[in-house]
Every structure is written in structure tokens, then in C-alpha cells.
N, C-alpha and C. Protein backbone atom coordinates (compact mmCIF):
# COMPACT_ATOMS: atom_id res chain seq x y z
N UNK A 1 0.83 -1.19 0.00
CA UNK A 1 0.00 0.00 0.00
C UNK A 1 0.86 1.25 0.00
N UNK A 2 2.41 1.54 1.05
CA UNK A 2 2.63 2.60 0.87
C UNK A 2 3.40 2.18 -0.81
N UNK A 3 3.97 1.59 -1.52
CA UNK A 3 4.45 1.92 -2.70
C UNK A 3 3.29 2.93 -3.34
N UNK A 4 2.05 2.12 -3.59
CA UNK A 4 1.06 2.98 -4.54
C UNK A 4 0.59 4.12 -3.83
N UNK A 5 0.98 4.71 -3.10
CA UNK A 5 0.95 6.26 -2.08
C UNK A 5 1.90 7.12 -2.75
N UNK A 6 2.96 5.99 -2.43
CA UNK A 6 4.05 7.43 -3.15
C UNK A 6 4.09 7.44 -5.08
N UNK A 7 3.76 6.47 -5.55
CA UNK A 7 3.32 6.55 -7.03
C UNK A 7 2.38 7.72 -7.06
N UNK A 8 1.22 7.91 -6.03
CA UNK A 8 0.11 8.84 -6.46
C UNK A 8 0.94 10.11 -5.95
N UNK A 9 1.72 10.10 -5.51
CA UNK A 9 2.30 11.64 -5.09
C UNK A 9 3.45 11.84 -6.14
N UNK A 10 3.81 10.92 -6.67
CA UNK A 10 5.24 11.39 -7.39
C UNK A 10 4.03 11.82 -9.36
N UNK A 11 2.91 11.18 -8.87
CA UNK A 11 1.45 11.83 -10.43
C UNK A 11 1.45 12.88 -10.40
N UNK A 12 0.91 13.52 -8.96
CA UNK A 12 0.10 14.62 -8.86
C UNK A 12 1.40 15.64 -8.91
N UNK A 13 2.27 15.47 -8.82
CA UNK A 13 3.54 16.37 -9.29
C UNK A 13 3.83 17.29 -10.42
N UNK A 14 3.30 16.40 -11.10
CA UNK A 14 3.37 16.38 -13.06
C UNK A 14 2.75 18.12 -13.54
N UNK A 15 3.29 18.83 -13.69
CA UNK A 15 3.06 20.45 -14.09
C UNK A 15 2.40 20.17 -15.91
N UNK A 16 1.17 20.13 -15.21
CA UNK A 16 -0.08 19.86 -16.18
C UNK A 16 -0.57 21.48 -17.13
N UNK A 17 0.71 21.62 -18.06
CA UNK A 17 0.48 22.63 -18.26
C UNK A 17 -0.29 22.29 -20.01
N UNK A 18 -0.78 22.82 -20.75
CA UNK A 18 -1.24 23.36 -21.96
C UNK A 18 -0.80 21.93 -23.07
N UNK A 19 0.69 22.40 -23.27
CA UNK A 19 1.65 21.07 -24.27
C UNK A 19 1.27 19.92 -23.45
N UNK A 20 1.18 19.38 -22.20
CA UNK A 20 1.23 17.93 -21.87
C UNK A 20 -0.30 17.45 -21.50
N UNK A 21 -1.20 18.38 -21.67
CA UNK A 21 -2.56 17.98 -21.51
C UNK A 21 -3.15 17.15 -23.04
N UNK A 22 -2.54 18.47 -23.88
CA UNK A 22 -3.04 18.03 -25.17
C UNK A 22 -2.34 16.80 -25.98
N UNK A 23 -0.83 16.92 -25.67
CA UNK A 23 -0.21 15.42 -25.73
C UNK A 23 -0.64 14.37 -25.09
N UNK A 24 -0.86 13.88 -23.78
CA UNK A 24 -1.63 12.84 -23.03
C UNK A 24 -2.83 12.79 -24.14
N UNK A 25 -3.78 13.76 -24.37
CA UNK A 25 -5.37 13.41 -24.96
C UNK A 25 -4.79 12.76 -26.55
N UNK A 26 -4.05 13.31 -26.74
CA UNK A 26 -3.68 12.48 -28.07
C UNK A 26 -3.21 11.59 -28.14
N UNK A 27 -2.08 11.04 -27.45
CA UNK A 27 -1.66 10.15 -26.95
C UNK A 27 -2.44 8.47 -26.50
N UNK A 28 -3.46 9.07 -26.29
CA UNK A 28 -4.86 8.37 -25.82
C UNK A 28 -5.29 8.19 -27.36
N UNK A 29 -5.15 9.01 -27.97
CA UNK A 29 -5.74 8.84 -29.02
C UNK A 29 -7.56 9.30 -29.27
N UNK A 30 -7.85 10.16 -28.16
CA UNK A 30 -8.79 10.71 -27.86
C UNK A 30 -9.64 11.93 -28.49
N UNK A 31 -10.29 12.51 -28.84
CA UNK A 31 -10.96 13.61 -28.94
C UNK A 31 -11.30 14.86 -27.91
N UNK A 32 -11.31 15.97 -28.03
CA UNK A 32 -11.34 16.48 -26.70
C UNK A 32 -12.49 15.81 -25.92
N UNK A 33 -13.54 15.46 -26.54
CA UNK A 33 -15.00 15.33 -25.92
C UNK A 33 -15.01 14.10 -25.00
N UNK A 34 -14.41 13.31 -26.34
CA UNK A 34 -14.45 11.78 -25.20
C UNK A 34 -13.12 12.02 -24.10
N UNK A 35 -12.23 12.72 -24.02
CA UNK A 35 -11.49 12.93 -23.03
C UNK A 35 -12.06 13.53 -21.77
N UNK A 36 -13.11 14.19 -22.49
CA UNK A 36 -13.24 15.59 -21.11
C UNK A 36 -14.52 14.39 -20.40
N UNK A 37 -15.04 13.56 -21.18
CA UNK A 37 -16.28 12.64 -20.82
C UNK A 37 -15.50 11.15 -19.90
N UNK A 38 -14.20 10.83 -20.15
CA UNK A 38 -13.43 10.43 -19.13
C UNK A 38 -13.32 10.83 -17.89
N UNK A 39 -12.63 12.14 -18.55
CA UNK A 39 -12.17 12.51 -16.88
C UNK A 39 -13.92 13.48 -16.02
N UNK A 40 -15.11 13.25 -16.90
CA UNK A 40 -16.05 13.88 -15.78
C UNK A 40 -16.12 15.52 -15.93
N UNK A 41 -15.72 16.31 -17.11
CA UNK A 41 -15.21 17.58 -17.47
C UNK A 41 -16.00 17.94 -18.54
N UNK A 42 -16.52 19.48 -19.18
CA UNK A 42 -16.99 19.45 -19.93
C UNK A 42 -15.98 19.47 -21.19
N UNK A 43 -16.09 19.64 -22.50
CA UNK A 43 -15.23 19.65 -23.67
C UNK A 43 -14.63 20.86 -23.46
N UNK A 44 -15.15 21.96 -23.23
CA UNK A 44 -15.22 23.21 -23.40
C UNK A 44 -13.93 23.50 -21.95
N UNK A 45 -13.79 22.62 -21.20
CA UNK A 45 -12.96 22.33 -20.15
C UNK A 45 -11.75 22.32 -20.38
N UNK A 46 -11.66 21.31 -21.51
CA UNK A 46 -10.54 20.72 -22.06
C UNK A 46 -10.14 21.32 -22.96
N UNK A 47 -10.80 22.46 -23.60
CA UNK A 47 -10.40 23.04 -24.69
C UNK A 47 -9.52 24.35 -23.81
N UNK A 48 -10.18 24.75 -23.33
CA UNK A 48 -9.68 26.32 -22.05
C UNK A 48 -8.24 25.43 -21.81
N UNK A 49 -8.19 24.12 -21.44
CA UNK A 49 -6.72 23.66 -20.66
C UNK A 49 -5.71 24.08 -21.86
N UNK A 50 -6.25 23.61 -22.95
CA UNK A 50 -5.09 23.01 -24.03
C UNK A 50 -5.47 24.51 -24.49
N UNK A 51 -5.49 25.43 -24.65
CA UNK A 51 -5.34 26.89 -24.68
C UNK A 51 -4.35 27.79 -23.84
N UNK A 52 -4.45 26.96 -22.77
CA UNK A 52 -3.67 27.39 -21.34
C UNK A 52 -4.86 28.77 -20.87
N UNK A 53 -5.77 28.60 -21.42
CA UNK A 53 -6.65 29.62 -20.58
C UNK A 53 -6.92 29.47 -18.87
N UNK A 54 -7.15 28.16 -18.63
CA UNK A 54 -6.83 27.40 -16.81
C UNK A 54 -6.17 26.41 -16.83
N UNK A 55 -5.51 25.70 -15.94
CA UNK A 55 -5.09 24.63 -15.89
C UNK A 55 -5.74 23.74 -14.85
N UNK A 56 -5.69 22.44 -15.33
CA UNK A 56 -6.40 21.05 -14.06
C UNK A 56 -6.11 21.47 -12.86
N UNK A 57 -6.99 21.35 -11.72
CA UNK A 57 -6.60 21.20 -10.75
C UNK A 57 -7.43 19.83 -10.01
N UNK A 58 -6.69 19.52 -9.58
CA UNK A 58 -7.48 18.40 -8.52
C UNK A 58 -6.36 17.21 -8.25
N UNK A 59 -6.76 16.03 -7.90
CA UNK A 59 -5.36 15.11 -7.59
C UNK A 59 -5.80 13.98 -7.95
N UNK A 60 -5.32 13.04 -7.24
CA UNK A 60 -5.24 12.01 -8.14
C UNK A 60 -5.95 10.96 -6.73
């Protein structure tokens, strides 16, 4: 149990900026929509990120 503790702390680290949001969703091979419908977000969510208009917040 503590290994997968410090895995989720060494995630939530990750500086989720603009370039690595929109790389991960592609990466996935995703669309913004079905991405933002993954993570529980609207499209319009995901579009503002990968703009760098806000960035994710929350953890993991």
C-alpha cells in the first residue's frame, strides 16, 4: 500500500500545463470530448486547458 501512495504523489507532481494535456489526450488517441467525458469535465474544459486559458486542478 505505501508503494502505490508514493506513485500517487510522485502523479500529482506532473506540471499539467497546456503542451502535456493536449499530448496525453492524443496520446490516448482521444478527442477532446471523449477525453473531457473520461475525466467527468466538460469539452469546453478541455479546450480552455489546451489553450492554457486554466489549468487542471485536482489530484489524483
Amino acid at each position: 500500500m505505501m508503494a502505490s501512495l508514493t506513485k500517487r504523489r510522485a502523479v500529482s507532481k506532473i506540471n499539467w500545463d497546456a503542451d502535456r494535456v493536449k499530448s496525453l489526450r492524443q496520446f490516448m488517441g482521444l478527442t477532446q470530448q471523449l477525453f473531457a467525458d473520461k475525466l467527468g469535465v466538460r469539452q469546453q474544459t478541455v479546450s480552455e486547458w489546451e489553450k492554457s486559458m486554466y489549468r487542471p486542478r485536482g489530484g489524483v
